[in-house]
N, C-alpha and C. Protein backbone atom coordinates (compact mmCIF):
# COMPACT_ATOMS: atom_id res chain seq x y z
N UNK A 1 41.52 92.51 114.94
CA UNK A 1 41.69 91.20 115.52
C UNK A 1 43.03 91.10 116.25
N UNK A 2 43.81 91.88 115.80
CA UNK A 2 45.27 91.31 116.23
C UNK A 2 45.77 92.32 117.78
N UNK A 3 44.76 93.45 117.86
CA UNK A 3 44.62 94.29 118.79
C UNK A 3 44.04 93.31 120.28
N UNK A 4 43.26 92.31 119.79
CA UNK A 4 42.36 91.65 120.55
C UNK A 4 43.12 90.29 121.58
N UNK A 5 43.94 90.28 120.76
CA UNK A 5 45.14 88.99 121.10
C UNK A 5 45.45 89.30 122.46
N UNK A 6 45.27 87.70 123.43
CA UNK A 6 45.50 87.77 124.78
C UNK A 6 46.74 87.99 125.03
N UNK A 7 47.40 88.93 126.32
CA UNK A 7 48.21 89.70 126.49
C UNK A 7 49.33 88.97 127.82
N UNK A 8 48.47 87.42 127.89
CA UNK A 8 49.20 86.05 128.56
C UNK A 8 50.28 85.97 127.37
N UNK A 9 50.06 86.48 125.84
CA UNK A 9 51.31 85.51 125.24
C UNK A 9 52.39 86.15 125.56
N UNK A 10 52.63 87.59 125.96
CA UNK A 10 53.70 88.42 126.43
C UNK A 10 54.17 88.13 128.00
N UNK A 11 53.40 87.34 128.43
CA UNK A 11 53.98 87.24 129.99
C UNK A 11 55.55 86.64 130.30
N UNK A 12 55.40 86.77 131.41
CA UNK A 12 57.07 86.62 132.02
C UNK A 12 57.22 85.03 131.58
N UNK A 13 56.71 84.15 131.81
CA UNK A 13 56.58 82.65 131.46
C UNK A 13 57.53 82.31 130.05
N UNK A 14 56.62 83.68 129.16
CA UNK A 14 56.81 83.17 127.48
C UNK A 14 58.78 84.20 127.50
N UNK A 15 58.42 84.90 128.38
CA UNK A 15 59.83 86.07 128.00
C UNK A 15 61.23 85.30 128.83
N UNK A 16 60.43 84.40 129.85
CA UNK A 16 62.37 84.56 130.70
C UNK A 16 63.06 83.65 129.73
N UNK A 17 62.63 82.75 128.61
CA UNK A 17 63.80 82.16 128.56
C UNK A 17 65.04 82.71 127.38
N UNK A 18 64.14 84.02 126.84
CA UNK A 18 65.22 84.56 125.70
C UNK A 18 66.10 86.04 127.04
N UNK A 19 65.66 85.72 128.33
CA UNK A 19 66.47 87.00 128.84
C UNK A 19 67.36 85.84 129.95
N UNK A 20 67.98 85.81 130.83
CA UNK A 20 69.17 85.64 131.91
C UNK A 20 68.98 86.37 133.37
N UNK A 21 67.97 85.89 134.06
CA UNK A 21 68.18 86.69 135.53
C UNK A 21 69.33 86.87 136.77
N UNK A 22 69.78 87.24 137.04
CA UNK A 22 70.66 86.95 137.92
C UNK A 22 70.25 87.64 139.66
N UNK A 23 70.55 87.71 140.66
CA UNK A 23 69.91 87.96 141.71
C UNK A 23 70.76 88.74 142.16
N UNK A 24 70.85 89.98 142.68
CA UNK A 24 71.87 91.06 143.04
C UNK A 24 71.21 91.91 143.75
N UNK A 25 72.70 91.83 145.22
CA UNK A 25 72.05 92.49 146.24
C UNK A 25 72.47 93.77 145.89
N UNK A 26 71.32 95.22 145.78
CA UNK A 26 71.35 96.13 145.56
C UNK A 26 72.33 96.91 145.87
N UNK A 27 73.01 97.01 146.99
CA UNK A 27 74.00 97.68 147.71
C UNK A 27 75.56 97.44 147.09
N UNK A 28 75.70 96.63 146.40
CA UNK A 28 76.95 95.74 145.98
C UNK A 28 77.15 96.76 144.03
N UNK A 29 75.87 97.57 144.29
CA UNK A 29 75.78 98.32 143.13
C UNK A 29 76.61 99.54 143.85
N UNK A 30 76.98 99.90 144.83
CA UNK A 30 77.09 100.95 145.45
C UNK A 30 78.50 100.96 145.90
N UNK A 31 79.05 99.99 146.42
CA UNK A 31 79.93 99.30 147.09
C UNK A 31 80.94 97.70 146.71
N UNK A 32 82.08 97.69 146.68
CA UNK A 32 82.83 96.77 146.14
C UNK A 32 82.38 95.77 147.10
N UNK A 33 81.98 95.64 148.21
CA UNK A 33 81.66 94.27 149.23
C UNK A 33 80.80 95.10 150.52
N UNK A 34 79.90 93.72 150.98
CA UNK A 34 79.40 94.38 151.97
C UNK A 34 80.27 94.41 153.07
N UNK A 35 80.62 95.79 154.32
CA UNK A 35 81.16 95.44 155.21
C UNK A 35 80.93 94.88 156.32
N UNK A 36 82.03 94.50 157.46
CA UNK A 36 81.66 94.30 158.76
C UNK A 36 81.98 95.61 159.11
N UNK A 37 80.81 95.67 160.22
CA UNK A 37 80.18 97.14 161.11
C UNK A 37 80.43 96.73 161.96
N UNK A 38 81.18 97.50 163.32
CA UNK A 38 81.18 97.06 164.70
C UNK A 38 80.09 98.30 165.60
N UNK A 39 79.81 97.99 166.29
CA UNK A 39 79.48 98.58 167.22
C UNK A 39 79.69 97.85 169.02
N UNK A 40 79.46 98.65 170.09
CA UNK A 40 79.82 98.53 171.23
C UNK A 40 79.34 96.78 171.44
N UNK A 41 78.27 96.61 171.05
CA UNK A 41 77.77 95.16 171.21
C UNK A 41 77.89 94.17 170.02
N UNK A 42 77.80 94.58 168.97
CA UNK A 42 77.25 94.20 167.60
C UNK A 42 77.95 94.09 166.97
N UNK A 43 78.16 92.96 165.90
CA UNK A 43 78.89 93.30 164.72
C UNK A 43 77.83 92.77 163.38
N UNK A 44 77.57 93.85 162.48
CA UNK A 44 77.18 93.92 161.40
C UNK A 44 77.94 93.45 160.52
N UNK A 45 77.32 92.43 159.49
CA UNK A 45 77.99 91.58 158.39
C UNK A 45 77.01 90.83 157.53
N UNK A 46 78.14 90.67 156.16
CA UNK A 46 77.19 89.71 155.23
C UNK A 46 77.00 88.20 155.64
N UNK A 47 74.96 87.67 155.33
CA UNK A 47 74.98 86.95 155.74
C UNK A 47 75.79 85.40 155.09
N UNK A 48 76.26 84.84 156.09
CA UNK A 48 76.86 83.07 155.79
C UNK A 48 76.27 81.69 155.91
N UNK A 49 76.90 81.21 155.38
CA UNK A 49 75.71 79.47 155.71
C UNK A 49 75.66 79.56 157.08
N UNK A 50 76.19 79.58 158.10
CA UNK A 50 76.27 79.57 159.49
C UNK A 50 74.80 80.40 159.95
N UNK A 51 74.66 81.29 159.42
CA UNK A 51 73.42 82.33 159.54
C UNK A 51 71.98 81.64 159.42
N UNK A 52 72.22 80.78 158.41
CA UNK A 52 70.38 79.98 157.71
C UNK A 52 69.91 79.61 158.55
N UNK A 53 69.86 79.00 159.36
CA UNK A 53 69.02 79.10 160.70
C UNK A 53 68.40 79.85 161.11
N UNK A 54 69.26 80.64 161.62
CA UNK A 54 68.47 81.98 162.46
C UNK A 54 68.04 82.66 161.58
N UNK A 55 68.44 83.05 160.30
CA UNK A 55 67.63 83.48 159.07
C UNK A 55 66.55 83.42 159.12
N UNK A 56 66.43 82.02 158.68
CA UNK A 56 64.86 81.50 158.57
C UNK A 56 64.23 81.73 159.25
N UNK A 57 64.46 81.84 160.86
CA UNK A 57 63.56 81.34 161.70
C UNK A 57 62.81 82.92 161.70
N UNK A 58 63.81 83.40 161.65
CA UNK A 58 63.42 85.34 161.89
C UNK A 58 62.75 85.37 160.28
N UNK A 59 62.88 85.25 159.32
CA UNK A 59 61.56 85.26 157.98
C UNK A 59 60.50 83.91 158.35
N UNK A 60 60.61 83.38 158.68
CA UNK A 60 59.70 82.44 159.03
C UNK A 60 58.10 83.03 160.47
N UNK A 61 58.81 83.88 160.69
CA UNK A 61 58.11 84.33 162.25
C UNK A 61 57.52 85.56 162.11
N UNK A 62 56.13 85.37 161.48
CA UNK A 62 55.30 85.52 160.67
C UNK A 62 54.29 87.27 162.14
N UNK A 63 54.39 86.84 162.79
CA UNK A 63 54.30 88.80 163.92
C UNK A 63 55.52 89.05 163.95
N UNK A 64 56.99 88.77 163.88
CA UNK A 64 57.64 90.23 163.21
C UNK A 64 57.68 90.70 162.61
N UNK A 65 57.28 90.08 161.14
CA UNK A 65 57.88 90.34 159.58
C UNK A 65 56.38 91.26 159.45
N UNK A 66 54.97 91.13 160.23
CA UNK A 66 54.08 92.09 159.76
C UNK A 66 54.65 93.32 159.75
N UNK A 67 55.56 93.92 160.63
CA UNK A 67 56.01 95.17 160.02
C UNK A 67 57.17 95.27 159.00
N UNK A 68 57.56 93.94 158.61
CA UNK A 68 58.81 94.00 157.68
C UNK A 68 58.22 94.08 155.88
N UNK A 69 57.38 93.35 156.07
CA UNK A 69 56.49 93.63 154.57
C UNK A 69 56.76 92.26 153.67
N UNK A 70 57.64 91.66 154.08
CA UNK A 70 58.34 90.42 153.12
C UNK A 70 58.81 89.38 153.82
N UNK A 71 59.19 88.36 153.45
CA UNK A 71 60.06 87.85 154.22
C UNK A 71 61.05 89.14 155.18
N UNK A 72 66.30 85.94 162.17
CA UNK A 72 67.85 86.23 161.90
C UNK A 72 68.27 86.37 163.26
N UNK A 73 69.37 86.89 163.99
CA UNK A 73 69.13 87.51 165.13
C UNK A 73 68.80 88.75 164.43
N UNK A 74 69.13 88.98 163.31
CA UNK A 74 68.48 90.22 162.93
C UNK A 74 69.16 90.89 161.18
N UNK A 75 68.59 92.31 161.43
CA UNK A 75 69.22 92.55 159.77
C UNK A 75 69.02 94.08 159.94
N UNK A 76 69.77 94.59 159.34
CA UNK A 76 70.22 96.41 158.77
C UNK A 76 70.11 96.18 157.41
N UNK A 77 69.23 96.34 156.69
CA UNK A 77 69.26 96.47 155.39
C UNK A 77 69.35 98.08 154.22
N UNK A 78 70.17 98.53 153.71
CA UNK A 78 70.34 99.61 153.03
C UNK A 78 69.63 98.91 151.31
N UNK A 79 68.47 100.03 150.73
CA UNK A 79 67.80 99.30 149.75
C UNK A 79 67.32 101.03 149.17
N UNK A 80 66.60 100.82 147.83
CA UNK A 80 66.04 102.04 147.66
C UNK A 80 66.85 102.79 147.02
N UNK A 81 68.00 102.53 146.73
CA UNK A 81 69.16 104.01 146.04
C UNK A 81 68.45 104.68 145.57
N UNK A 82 68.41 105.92 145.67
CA UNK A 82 67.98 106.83 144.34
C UNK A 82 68.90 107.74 143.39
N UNK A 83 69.06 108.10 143.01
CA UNK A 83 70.06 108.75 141.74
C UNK A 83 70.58 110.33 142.27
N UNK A 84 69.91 110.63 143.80
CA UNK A 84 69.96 111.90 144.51
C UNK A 84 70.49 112.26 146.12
N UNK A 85 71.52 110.42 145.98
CA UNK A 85 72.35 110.49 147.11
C UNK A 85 71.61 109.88 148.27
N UNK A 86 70.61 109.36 148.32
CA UNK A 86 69.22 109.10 149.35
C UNK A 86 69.35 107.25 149.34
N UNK A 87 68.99 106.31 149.84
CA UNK A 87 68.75 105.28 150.36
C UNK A 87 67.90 105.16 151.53
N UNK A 88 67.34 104.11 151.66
CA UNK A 88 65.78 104.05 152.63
C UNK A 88 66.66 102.80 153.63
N UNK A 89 66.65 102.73 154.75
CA UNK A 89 66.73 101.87 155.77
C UNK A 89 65.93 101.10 156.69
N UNK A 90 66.32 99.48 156.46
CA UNK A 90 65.34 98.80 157.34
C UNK A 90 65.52 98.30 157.96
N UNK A 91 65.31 97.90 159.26
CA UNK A 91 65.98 96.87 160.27
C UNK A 91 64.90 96.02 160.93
N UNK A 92 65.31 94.43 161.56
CA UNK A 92 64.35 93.84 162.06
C UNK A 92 65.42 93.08 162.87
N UNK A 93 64.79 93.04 164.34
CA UNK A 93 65.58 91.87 165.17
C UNK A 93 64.52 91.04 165.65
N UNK A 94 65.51 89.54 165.74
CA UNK A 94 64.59 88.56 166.32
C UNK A 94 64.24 88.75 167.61
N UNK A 95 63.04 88.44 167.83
CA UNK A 95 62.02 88.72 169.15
C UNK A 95 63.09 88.52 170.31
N UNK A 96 63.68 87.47 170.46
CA UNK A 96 64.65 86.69 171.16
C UNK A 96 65.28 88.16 172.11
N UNK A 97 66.13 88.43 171.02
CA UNK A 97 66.84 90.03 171.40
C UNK A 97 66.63 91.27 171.53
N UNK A 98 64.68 91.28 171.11
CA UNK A 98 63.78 92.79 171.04
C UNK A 98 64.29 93.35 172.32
N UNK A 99 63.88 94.68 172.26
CA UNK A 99 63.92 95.44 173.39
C UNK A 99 64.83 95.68 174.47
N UNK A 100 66.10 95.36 173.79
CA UNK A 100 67.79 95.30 174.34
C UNK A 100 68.12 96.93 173.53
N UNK A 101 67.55 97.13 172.52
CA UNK A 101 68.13 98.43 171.95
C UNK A 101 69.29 98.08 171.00
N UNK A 102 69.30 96.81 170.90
CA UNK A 102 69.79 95.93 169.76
C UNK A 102 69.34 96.91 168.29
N UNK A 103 67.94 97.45 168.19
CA UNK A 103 67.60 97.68 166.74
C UNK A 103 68.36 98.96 166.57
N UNK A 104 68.34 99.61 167.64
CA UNK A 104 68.46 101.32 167.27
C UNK A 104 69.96 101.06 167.63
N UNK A 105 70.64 100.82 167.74
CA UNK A 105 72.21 100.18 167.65
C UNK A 105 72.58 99.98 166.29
N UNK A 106 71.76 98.88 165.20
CA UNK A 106 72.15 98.80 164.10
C UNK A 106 71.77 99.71 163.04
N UNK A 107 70.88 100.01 163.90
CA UNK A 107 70.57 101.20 162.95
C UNK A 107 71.00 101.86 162.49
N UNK A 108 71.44 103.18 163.66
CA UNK A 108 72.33 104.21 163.79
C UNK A 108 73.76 103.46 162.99
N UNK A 109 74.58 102.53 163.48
CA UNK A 109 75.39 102.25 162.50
C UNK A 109 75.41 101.83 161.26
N UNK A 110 74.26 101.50 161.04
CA UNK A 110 74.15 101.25 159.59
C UNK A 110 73.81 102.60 158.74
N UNK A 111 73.32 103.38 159.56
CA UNK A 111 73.00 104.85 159.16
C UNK A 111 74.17 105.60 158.61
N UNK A 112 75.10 105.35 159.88
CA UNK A 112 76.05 106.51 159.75
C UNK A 112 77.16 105.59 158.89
N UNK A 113 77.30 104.63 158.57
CA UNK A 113 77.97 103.92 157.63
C UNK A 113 77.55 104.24 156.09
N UNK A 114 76.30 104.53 155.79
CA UNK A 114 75.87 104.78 154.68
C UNK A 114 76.28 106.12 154.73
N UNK A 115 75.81 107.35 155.32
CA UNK A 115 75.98 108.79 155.26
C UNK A 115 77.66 108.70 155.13
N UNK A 116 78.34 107.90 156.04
CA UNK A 116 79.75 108.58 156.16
C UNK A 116 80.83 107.73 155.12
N UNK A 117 80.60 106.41 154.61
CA UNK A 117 81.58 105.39 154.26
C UNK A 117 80.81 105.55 152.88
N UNK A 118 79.62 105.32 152.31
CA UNK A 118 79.18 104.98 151.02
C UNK A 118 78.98 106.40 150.22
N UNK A 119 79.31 107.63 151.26
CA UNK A 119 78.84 108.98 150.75
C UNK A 119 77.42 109.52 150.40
N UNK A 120 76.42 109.02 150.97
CA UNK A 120 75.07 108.78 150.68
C UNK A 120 74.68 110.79 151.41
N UNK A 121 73.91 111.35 150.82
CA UNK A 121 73.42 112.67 151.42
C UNK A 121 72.61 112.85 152.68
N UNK A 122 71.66 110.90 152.14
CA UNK A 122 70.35 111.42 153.07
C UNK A 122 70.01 109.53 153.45
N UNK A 123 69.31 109.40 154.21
CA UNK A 123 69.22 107.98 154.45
C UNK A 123 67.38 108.26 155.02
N UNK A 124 66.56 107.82 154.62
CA UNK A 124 64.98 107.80 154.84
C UNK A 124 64.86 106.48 155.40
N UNK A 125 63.54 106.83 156.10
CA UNK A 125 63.27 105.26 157.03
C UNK A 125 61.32 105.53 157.20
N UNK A 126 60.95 104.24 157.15
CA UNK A 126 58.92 104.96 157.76
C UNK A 126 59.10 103.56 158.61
N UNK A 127 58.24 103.78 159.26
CA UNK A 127 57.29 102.58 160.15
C UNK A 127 55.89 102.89 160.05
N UNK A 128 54.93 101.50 160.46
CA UNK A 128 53.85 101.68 160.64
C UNK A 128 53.07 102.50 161.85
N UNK A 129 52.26 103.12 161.65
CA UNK A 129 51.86 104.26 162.69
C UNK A 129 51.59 102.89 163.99
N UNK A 130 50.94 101.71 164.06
CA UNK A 130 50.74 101.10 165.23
C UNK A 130 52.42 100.64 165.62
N UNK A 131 53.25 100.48 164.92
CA UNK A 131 54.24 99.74 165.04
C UNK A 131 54.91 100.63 166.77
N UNK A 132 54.93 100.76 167.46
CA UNK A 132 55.46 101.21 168.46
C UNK A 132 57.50 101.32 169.06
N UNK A 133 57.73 99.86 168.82
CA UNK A 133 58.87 99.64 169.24
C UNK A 133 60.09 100.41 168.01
N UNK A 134 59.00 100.37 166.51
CA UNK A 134 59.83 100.61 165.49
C UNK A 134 60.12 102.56 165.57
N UNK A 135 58.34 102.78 166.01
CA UNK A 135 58.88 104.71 166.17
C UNK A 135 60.15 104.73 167.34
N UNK A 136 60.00 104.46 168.57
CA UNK A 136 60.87 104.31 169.14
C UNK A 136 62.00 104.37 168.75
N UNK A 137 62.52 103.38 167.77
CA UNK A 137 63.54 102.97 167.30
C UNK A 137 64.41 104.26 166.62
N UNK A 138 63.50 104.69 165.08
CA UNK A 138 63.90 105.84 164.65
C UNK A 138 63.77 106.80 165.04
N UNK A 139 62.91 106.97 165.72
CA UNK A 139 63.13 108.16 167.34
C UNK A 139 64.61 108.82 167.49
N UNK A 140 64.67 107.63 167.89
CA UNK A 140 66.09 107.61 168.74
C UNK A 140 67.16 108.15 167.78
N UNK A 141 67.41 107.54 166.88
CA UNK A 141 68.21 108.25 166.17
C UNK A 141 68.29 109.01 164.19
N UNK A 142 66.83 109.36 164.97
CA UNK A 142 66.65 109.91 163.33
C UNK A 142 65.57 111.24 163.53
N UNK A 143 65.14 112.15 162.42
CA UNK A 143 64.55 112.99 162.71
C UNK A 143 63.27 112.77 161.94
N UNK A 144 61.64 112.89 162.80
CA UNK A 144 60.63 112.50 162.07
C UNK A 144 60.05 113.79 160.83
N UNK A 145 60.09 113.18 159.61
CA UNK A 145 59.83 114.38 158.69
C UNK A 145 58.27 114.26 157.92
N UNK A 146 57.71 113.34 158.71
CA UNK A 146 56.09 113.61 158.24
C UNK A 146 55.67 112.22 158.06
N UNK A 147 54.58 112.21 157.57
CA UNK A 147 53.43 111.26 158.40
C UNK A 147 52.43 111.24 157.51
N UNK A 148 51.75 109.74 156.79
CA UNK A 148 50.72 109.68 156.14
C UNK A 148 49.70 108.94 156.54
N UNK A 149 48.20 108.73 156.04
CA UNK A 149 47.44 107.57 156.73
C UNK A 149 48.43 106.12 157.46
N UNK A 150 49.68 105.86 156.85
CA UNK A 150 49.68 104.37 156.90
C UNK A 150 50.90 104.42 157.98
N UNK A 151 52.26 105.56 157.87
CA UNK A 151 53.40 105.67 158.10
C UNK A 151 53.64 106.68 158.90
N UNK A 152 55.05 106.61 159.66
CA UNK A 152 55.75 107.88 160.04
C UNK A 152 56.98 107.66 159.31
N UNK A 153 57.50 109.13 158.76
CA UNK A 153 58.45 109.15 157.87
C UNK A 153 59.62 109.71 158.47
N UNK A 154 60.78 109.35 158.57
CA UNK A 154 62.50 109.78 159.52
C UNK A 154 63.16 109.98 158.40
N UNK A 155 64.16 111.01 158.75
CA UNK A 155 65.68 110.84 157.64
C UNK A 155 66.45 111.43 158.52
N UNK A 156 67.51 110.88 157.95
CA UNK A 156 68.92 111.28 158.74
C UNK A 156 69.69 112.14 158.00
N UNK A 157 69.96 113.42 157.81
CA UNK A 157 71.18 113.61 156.73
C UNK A 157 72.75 113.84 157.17
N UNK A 158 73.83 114.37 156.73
CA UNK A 158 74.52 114.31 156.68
C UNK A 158 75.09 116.10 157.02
């Protein structure tokens, strides 16, 4: 009987209130603060209230984010650590600024900021095989290392 017992009484509902969540951006595990990145056009930084706007509007805008998977003028996101020197990279710019070369700009610096400033070995990236602007993107500055039904797979190393 006691084998039989619904497995709702263990859910997250009944558990969060004897645990404490807190919300932590992954990278801040890696790094004492996020930096500002310059590049020739760009400057890369953590986002500020000043930002929520354009935030939103760029998670809100529902044909870019189909290739983002989740919820700006845009974002370089470093996510994924693994325990073997590796991190996965994602970037998305608002439509507004597509196709300026805006993405493969933050990229590459957000790339070589991870490989060269955080000491990272290897930095991985996929896009969706229709996604076009995104192969492009890691094209440009990454090397393609294989390919499944869904993805093309890039890494950069060091």
């Amino acid at each position: 009987r006691g084998l039989r017992t619904s497995k709702l009484q263990y859910g997250p509902a009944k558990l969060a209130p004897k645990y404490h969540f807190l919300p932590q951006n992954e990278l801040l595990r890696h790094v004492s603060a996020i930096p500002e990145l310059k590049t020739e056009r760009l400057t890369l930084s953590a986002i500020t209230e000043a930002d929520i706007p354009a935030y939103n509007a760029l998670v809100l805008d529902s044909d870019r984010n189909r290739w983002w998977g989740y919820d700006d003028v845009g974002e370089a996101v470093l996510y994924n650590f693994d325990y073997r020197g590796s991190a996965e990279l994602g970037c998305r710019i608002d439509k507004a600024y597509a196709g300026n070369g805006y993405g493969t700009e933050a990229f590459r610096c957000a790339a070589e900021w991870g490989l060269y400033q955080v000491n990272l070995s290897r930095i991985v990236a996929k896009c969706y095989k229709e996604n076009e602007a995104s192969y492009k993107m890691l094209s440009a500055c990454m090397r393609r290392n294989g390919e499944d039904e869904t993805f093309f797979y890039f890494e950069k190393t060091v």
